[in-house]
C-alpha atoms as a PDB file:
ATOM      1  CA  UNK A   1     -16.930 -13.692  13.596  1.00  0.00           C
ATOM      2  CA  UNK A   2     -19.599 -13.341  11.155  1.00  0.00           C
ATOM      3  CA  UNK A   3     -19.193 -10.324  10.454  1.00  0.00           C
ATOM      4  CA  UNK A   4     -15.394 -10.543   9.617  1.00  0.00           C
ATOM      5  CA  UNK A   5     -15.984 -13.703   7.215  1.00  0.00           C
ATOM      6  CA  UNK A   6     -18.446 -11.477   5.214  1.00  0.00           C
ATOM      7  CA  UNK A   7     -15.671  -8.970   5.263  1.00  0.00           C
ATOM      8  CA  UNK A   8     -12.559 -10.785   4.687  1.00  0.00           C
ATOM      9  CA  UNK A   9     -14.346 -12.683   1.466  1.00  0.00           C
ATOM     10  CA  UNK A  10     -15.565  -9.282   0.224  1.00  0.00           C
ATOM     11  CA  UNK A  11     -12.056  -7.778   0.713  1.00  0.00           C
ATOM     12  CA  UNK A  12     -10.625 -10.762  -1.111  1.00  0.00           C
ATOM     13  CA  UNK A  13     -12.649 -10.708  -4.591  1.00  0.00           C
ATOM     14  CA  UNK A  14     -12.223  -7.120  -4.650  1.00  0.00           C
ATOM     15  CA  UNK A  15      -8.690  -7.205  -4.081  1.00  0.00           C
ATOM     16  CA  UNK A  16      -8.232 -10.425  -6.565  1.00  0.00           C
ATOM     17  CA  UNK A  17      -9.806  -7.742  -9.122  1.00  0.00           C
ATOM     18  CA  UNK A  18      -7.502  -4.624  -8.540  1.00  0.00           C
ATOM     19  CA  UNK A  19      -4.642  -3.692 -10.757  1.00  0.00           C
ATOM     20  CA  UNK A  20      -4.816   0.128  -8.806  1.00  0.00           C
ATOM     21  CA  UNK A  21      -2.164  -0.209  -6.183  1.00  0.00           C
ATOM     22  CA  UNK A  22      -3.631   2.267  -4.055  1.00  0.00           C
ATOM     23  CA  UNK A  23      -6.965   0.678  -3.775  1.00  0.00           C
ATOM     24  CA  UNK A  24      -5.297  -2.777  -2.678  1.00  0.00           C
ATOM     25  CA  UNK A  25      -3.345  -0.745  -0.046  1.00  0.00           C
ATOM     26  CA  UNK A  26      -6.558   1.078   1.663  1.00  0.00           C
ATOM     27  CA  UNK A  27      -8.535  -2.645   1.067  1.00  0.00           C
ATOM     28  CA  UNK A  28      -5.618  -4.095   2.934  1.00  0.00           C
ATOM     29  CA  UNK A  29      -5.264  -1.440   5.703  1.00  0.00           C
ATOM     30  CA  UNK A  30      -8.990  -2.085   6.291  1.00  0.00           C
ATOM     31  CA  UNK A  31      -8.997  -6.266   6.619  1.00  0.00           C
ATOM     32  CA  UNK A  32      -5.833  -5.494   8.567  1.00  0.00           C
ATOM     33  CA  UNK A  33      -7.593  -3.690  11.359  1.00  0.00           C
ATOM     34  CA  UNK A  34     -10.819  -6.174  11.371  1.00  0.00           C
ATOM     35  CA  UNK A  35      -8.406  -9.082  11.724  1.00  0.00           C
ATOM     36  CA  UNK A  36      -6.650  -7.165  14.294  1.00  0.00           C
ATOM     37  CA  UNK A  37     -10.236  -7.167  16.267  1.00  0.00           C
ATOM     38  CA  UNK A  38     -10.826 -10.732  15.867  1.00  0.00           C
ATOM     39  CA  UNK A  39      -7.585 -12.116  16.946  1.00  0.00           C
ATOM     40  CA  UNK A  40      -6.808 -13.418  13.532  1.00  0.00           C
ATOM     41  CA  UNK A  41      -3.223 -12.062  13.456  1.00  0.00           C
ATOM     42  CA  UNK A  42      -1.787 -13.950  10.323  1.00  0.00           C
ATOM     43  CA  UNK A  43      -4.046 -12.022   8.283  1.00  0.00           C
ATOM     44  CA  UNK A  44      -3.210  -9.024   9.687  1.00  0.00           C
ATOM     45  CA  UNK A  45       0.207  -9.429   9.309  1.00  0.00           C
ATOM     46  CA  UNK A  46      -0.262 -10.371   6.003  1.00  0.00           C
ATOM     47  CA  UNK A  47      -2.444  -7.243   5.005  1.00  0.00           C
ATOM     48  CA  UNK A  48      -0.211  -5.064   7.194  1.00  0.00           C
ATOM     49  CA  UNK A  49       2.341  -6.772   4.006  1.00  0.00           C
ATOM     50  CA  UNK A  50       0.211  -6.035   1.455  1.00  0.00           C
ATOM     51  CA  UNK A  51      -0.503  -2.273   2.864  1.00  0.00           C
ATOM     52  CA  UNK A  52       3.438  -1.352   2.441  1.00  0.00           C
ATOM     53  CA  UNK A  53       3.644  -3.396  -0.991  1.00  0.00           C
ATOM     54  CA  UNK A  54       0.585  -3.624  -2.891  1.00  0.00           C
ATOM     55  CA  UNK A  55       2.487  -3.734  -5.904  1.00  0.00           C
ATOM     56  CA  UNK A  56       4.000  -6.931  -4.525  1.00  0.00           C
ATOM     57  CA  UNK A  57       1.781 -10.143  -6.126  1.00  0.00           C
ATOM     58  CA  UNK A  58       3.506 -12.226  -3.731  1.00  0.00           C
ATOM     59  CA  UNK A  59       2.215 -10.064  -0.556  1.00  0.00           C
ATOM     60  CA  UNK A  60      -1.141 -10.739  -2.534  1.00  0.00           C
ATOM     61  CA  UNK A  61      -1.098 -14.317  -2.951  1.00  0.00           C
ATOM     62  CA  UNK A  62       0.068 -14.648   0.494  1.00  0.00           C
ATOM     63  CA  UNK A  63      -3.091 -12.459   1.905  1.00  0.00           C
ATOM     64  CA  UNK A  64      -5.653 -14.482  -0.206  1.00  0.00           C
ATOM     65  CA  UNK A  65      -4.012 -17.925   0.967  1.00  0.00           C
ATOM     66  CA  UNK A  66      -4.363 -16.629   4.420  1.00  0.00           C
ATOM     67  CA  UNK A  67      -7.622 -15.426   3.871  1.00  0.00           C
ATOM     68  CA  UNK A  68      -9.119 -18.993   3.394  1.00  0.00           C
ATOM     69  CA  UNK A  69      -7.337 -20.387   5.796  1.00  0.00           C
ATOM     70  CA  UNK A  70      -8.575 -18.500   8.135  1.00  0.00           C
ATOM     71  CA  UNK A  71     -12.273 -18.607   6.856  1.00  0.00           C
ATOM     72  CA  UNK A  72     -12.466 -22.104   6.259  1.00  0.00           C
ATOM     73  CA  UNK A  73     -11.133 -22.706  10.077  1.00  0.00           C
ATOM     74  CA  UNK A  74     -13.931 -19.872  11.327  1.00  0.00           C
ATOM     75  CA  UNK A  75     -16.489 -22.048   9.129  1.00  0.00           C
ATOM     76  CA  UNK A  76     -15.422 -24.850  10.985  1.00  0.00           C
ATOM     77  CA  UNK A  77     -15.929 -23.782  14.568  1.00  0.00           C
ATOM     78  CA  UNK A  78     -19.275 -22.462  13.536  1.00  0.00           C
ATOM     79  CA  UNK A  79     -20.521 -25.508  12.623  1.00  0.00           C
END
Protein backbone atom coordinates (compact mmCIF):
# COMPACT_ATOMS: atom_id res chain seq x y z
CA UNK A 1 0.00 0.00 0.00
CA UNK A 2 3.01 1.99 0.45
CA UNK A 3 4.30 1.53 -2.35
CA UNK A 4 1.21 2.57 -4.48
CA UNK A 5 0.75 5.96 -2.36
CA UNK A 6 4.39 6.84 -3.37
CA UNK A 7 3.26 6.00 -6.83
CA UNK A 8 -0.09 7.37 -7.25
CA UNK A 9 1.27 10.97 -5.73
CA UNK A 10 4.25 10.78 -8.11
CA UNK A 11 1.91 9.94 -11.06
CA UNK A 12 -0.29 12.82 -10.00
CA UNK A 13 2.28 15.92 -9.97
CA UNK A 14 3.68 14.65 -13.05
CA UNK A 15 0.53 14.33 -14.72
CA UNK A 16 -0.81 17.86 -13.15
CA UNK A 17 2.43 19.14 -15.16
CA UNK A 18 1.87 17.55 -18.70
CA UNK A 19 0.46 19.39 -21.63
CA UNK A 20 1.98 16.14 -23.98
CA UNK A 21 -1.04 13.98 -24.38
CA UNK A 22 0.87 11.00 -24.93
CA UNK A 23 2.83 11.17 -21.79
CA UNK A 24 -0.51 11.54 -19.64
CA UNK A 25 -1.81 8.44 -21.54
CA UNK A 26 1.36 6.01 -20.74
CA UNK A 27 1.36 7.86 -16.91
CA UNK A 28 -2.25 6.83 -16.79
CA UNK A 29 -1.93 3.29 -18.28
CA UNK A 30 0.74 2.80 -15.58
CA UNK A 31 -1.36 4.06 -12.18
CA UNK A 32 -4.12 2.13 -13.93
CA UNK A 33 -2.44 -1.22 -13.59
CA UNK A 34 -0.94 -0.46 -9.89
CA UNK A 35 -4.47 0.43 -8.79
CA UNK A 36 -5.63 -2.58 -10.51
CA UNK A 37 -3.10 -4.59 -7.99
CA UNK A 38 -4.24 -2.91 -4.97
CA UNK A 39 -7.90 -3.22 -5.32
CA UNK A 40 -8.35 0.47 -5.71
CA UNK A 41 -10.69 0.21 -8.74
CA UNK A 42 -12.05 3.89 -8.94
CA UNK A 43 -8.72 4.94 -9.83
CA UNK A 44 -8.31 2.56 -12.24
CA UNK A 45 -11.28 3.23 -13.88
CA UNK A 46 -10.54 6.62 -13.84
CA UNK A 47 -6.94 6.26 -15.42
CA UNK A 48 -8.30 3.53 -17.71
CA UNK A 49 -10.49 7.25 -18.67
CA UNK A 50 -7.72 9.22 -18.85
CA UNK A 51 -5.64 6.47 -21.02
CA UNK A 52 -8.40 6.71 -24.00
CA UNK A 53 -8.73 10.67 -23.50
CA UNK A 54 -5.81 12.35 -22.22
CA UNK A 55 -6.73 15.28 -24.04
CA UNK A 56 -9.89 15.28 -21.93
CA UNK A 57 -9.19 17.86 -18.66
CA UNK A 58 -12.23 16.51 -17.25
CA UNK A 59 -10.87 12.70 -17.33
CA UNK A 60 -7.90 14.61 -15.56
CA UNK A 61 -9.57 16.35 -12.88
CA UNK A 62 -11.55 13.34 -12.25
CA UNK A 63 -8.18 11.05 -11.86
CA UNK A 64 -6.50 13.64 -9.49
CA UNK A 65 -9.83 13.93 -7.32
CA UNK A 66 -9.75 10.23 -7.15
CA UNK A 67 -6.29 10.12 -6.50
CA UNK A 68 -6.65 11.83 -3.01
CA UNK A 69 -9.41 10.22 -2.17
CA UNK A 70 -8.02 7.28 -2.31
CA UNK A 71 -4.66 8.32 -0.60
CA UNK A 72 -6.05 10.18 2.09
CA UNK A 73 -8.39 6.94 2.96
CA UNK A 74 -4.97 4.57 2.60
CA UNK A 75 -3.34 7.30 5.06
CA UNK A 76 -6.05 6.69 7.23
CA UNK A 77 -5.97 2.95 7.71
CA UNK A 78 -2.27 3.23 8.17
CA UNK A 79 -2.48 5.16 10.98
Amino acid sequence: MRLFLRQSAAIARTVRGQADAESRRRNAHTLKGAARAVGARKVAERASALEHAPHETRALRALLREIDRTCDYINSLLR
